[in-house]
N, C-alpha and C. Protein backbone atom coordinates (compact mmCIF):
# COMPACT_ATOMS: atom_id res chain seq x y z
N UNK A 1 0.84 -1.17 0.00
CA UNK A 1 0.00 0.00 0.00
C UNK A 1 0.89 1.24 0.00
N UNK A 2 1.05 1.57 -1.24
CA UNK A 2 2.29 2.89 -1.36
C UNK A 2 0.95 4.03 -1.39
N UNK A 3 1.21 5.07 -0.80
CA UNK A 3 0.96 6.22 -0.19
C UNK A 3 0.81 6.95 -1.97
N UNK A 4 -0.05 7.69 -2.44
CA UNK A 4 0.13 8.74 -3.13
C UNK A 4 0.56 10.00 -2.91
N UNK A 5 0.64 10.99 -3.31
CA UNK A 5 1.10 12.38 -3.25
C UNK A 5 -0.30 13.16 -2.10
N UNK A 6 -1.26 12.95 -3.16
CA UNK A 6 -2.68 13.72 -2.07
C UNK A 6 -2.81 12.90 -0.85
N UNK A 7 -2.15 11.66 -1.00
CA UNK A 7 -1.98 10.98 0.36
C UNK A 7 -1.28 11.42 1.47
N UNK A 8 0.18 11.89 0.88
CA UNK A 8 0.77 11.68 1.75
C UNK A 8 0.61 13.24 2.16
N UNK A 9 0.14 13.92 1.53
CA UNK A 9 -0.22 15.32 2.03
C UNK A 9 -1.13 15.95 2.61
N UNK A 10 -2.18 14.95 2.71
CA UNK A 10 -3.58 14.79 3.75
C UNK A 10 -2.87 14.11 5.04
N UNK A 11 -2.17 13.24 5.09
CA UNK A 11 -1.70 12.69 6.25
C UNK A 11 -0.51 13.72 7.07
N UNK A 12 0.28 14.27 6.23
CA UNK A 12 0.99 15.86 6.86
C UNK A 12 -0.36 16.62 7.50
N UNK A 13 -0.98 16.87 6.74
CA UNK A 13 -1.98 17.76 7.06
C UNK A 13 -2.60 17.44 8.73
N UNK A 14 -3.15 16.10 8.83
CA UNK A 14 -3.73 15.82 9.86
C UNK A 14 -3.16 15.40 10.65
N UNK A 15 -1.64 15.26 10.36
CA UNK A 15 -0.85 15.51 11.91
C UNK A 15 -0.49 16.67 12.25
N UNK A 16 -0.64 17.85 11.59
CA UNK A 16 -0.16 18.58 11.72
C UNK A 16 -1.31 19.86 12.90
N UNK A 17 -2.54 19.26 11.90
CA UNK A 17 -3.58 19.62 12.89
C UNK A 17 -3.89 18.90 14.09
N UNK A 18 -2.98 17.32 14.46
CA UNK A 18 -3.41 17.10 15.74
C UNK A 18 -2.95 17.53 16.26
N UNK A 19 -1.86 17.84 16.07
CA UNK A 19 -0.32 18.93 17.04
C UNK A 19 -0.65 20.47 17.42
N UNK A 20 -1.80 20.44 16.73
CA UNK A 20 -1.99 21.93 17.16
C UNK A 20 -2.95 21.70 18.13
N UNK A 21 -3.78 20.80 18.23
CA UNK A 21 -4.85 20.86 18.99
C UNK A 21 -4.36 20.06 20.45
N UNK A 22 -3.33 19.39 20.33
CA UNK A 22 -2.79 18.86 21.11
C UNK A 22 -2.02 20.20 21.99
N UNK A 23 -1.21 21.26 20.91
CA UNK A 23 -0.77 22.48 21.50
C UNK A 23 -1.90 23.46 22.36
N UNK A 24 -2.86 23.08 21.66
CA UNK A 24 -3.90 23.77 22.15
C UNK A 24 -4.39 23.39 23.75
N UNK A 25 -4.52 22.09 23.47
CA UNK A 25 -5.22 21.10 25.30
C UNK A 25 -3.72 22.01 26.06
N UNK A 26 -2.37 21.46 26.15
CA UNK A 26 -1.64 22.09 26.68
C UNK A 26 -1.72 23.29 27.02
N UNK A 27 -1.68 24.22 26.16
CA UNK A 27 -1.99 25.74 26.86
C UNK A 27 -3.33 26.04 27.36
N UNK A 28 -4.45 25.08 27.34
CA UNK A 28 -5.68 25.68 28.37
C UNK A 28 -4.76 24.86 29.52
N UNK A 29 -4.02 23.74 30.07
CA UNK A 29 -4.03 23.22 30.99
C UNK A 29 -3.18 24.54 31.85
N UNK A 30 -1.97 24.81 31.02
CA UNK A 30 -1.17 25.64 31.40
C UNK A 30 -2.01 27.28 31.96
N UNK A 31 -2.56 27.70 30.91
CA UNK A 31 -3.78 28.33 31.44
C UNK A 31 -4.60 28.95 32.95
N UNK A 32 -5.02 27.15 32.74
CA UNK A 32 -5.65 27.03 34.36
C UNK A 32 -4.49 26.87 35.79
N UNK A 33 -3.44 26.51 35.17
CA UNK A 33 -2.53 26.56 36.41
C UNK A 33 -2.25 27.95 36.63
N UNK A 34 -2.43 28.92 35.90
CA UNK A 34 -1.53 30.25 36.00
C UNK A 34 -2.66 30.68 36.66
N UNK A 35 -4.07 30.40 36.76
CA UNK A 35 -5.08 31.36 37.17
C UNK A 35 -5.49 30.87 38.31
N UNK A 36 -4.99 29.67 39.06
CA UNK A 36 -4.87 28.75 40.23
C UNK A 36 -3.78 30.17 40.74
N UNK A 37 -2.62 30.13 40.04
CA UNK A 37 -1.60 30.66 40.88
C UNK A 37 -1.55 32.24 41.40
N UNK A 38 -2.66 32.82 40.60
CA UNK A 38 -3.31 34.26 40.36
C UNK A 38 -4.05 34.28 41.88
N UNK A 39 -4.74 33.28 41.77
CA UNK A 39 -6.08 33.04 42.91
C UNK A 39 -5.12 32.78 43.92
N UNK A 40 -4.50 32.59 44.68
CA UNK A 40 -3.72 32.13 45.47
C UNK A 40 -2.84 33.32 45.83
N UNK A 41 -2.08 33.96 44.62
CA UNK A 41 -1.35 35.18 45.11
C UNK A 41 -2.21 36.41 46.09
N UNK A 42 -3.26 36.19 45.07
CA UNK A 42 -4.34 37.74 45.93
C UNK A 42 -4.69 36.75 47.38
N UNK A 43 -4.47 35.68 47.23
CA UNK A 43 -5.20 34.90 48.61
C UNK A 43 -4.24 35.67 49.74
N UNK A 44 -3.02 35.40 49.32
CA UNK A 44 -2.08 35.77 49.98
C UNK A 44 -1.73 37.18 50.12
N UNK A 45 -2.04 37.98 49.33
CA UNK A 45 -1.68 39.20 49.44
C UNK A 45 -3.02 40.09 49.99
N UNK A 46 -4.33 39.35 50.49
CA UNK A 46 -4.85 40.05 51.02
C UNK A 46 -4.39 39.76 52.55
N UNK A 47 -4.31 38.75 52.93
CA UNK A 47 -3.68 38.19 54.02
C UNK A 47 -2.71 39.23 54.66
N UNK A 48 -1.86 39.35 53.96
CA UNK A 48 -0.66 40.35 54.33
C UNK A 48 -1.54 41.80 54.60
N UNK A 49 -2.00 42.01 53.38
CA UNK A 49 -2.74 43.08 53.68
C UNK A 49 -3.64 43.45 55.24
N UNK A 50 -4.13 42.38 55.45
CA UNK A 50 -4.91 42.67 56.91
C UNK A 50 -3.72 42.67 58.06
N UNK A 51 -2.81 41.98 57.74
CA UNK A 51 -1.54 41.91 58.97
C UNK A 51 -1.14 43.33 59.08
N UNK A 52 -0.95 43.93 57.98
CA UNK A 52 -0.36 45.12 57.96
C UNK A 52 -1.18 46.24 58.45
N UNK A 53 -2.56 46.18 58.08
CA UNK A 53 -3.35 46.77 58.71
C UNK A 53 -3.46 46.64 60.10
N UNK A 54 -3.32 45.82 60.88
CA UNK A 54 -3.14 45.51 62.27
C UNK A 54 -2.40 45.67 62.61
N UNK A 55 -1.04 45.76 62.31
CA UNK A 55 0.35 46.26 62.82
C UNK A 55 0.16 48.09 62.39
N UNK A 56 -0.53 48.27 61.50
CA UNK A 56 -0.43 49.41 61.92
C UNK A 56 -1.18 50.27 62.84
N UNK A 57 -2.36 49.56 63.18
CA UNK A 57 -3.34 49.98 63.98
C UNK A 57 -2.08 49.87 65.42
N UNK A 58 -2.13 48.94 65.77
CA UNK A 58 -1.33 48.74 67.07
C UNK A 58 0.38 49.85 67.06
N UNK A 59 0.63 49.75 65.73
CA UNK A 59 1.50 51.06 65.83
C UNK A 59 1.07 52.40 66.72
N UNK A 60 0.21 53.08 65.93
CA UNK A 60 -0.68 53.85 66.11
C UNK A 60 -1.31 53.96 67.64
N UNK A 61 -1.66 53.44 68.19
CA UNK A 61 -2.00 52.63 69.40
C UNK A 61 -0.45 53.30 70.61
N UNK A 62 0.43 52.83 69.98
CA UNK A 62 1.72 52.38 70.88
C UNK A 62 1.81 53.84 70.98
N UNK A 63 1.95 54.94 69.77
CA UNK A 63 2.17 56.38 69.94
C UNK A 63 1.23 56.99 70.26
N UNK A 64 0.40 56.74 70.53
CA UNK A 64 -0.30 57.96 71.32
C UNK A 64 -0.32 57.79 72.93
N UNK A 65 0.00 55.97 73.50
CA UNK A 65 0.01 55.87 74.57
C UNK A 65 1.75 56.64 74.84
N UNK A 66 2.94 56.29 73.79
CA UNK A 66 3.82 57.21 73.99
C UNK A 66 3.32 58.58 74.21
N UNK A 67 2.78 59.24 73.34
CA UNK A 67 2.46 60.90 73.49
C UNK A 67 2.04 60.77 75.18
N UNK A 68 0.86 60.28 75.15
CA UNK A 68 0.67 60.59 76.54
C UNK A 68 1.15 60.42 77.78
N UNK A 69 2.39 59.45 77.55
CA UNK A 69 3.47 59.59 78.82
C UNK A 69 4.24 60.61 78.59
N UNK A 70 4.53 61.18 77.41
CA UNK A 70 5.41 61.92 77.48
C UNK A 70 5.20 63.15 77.79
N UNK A 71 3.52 63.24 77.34
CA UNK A 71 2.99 64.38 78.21
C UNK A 71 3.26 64.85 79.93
N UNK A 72 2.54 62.97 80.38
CA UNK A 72 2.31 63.00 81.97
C UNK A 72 4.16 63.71 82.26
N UNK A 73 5.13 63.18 81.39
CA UNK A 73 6.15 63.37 82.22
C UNK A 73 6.57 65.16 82.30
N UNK A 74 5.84 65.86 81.00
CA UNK A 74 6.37 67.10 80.99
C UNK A 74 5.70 67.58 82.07
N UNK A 75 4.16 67.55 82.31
CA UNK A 75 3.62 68.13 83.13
C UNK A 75 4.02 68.12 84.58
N UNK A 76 4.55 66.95 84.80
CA UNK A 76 5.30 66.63 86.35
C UNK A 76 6.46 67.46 86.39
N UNK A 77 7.50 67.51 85.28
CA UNK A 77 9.12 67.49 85.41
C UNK A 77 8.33 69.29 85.34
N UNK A 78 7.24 70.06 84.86
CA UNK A 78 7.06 71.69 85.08
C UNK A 78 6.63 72.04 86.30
N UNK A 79 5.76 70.93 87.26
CA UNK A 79 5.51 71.39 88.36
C UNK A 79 6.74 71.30 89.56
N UNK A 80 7.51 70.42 89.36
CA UNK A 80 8.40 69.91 90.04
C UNK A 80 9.49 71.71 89.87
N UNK A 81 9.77 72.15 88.25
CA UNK A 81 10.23 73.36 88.44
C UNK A 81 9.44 74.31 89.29
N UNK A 82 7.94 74.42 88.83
CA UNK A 82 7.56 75.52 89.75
C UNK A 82 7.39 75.42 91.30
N UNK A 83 7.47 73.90 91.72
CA UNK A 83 7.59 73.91 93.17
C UNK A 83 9.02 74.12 93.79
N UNK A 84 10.04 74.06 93.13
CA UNK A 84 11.36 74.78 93.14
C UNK A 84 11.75 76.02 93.05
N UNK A 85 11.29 76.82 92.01
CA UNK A 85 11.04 78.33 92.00
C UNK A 85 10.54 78.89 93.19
N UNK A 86 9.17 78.12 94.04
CA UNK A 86 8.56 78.96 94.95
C UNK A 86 8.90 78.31 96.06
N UNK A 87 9.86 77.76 96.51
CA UNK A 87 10.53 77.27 97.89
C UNK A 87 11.27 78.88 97.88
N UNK A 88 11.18 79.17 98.80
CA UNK A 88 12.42 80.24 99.53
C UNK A 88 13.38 79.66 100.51
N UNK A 89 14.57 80.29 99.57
CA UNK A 89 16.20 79.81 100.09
C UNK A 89 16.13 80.01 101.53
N UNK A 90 16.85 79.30 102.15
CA UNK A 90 16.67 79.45 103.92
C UNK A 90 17.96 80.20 103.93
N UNK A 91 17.64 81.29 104.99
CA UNK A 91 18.88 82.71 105.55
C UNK A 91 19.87 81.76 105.83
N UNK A 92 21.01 82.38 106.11
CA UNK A 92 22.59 81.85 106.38
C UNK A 92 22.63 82.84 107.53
N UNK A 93 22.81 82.31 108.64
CA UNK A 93 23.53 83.01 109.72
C UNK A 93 24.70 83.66 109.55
């Protein structure tokens, strides 16, 4: 069974189109892995996102309880001057 010319050029042909369709199954598979790996990144990057949001809340948090010691301490370390100012020096014999 020798092959003719339109033979053997229908048979190029239809391997040539299984290879594409075969190229084809491959890149939807490939496809769906990349949009697995899409779904997963934002999984993760909202994740982070809320951590960060919470670390900064508690940042936030930490400085104002700073501010307000640092307040309590000015207000003490000014009375402490003005109760120094208004002591009167004791006479020297």
């Amino acid at each position: 069974m020798v092959l003719s010319l339109q033979g053997a050029t229908l048979s190029v042909v239809i391997g040539a189109l299984a290879a594409i369709i075969y190229s084809l199954r491959i890149l939807v598979l490939v496809e769906r892995r990349i949009a697995r790996l899409d779904i997963n990144i934002e999984k993760l990057t909202r994740k982070v996102l809320r951590e960060e949001i919470l670390i900064e809340r508690e940042e936030k948090a930490i400085e104002r309880q700073e501010r307000s010691i640092t307040k309590k301490l000015s207000r003490s370390n000014a009375s402490k001057k003005r109760a120094k100012k208004s002591r009167k020096p004791k006479r020297r014999r």
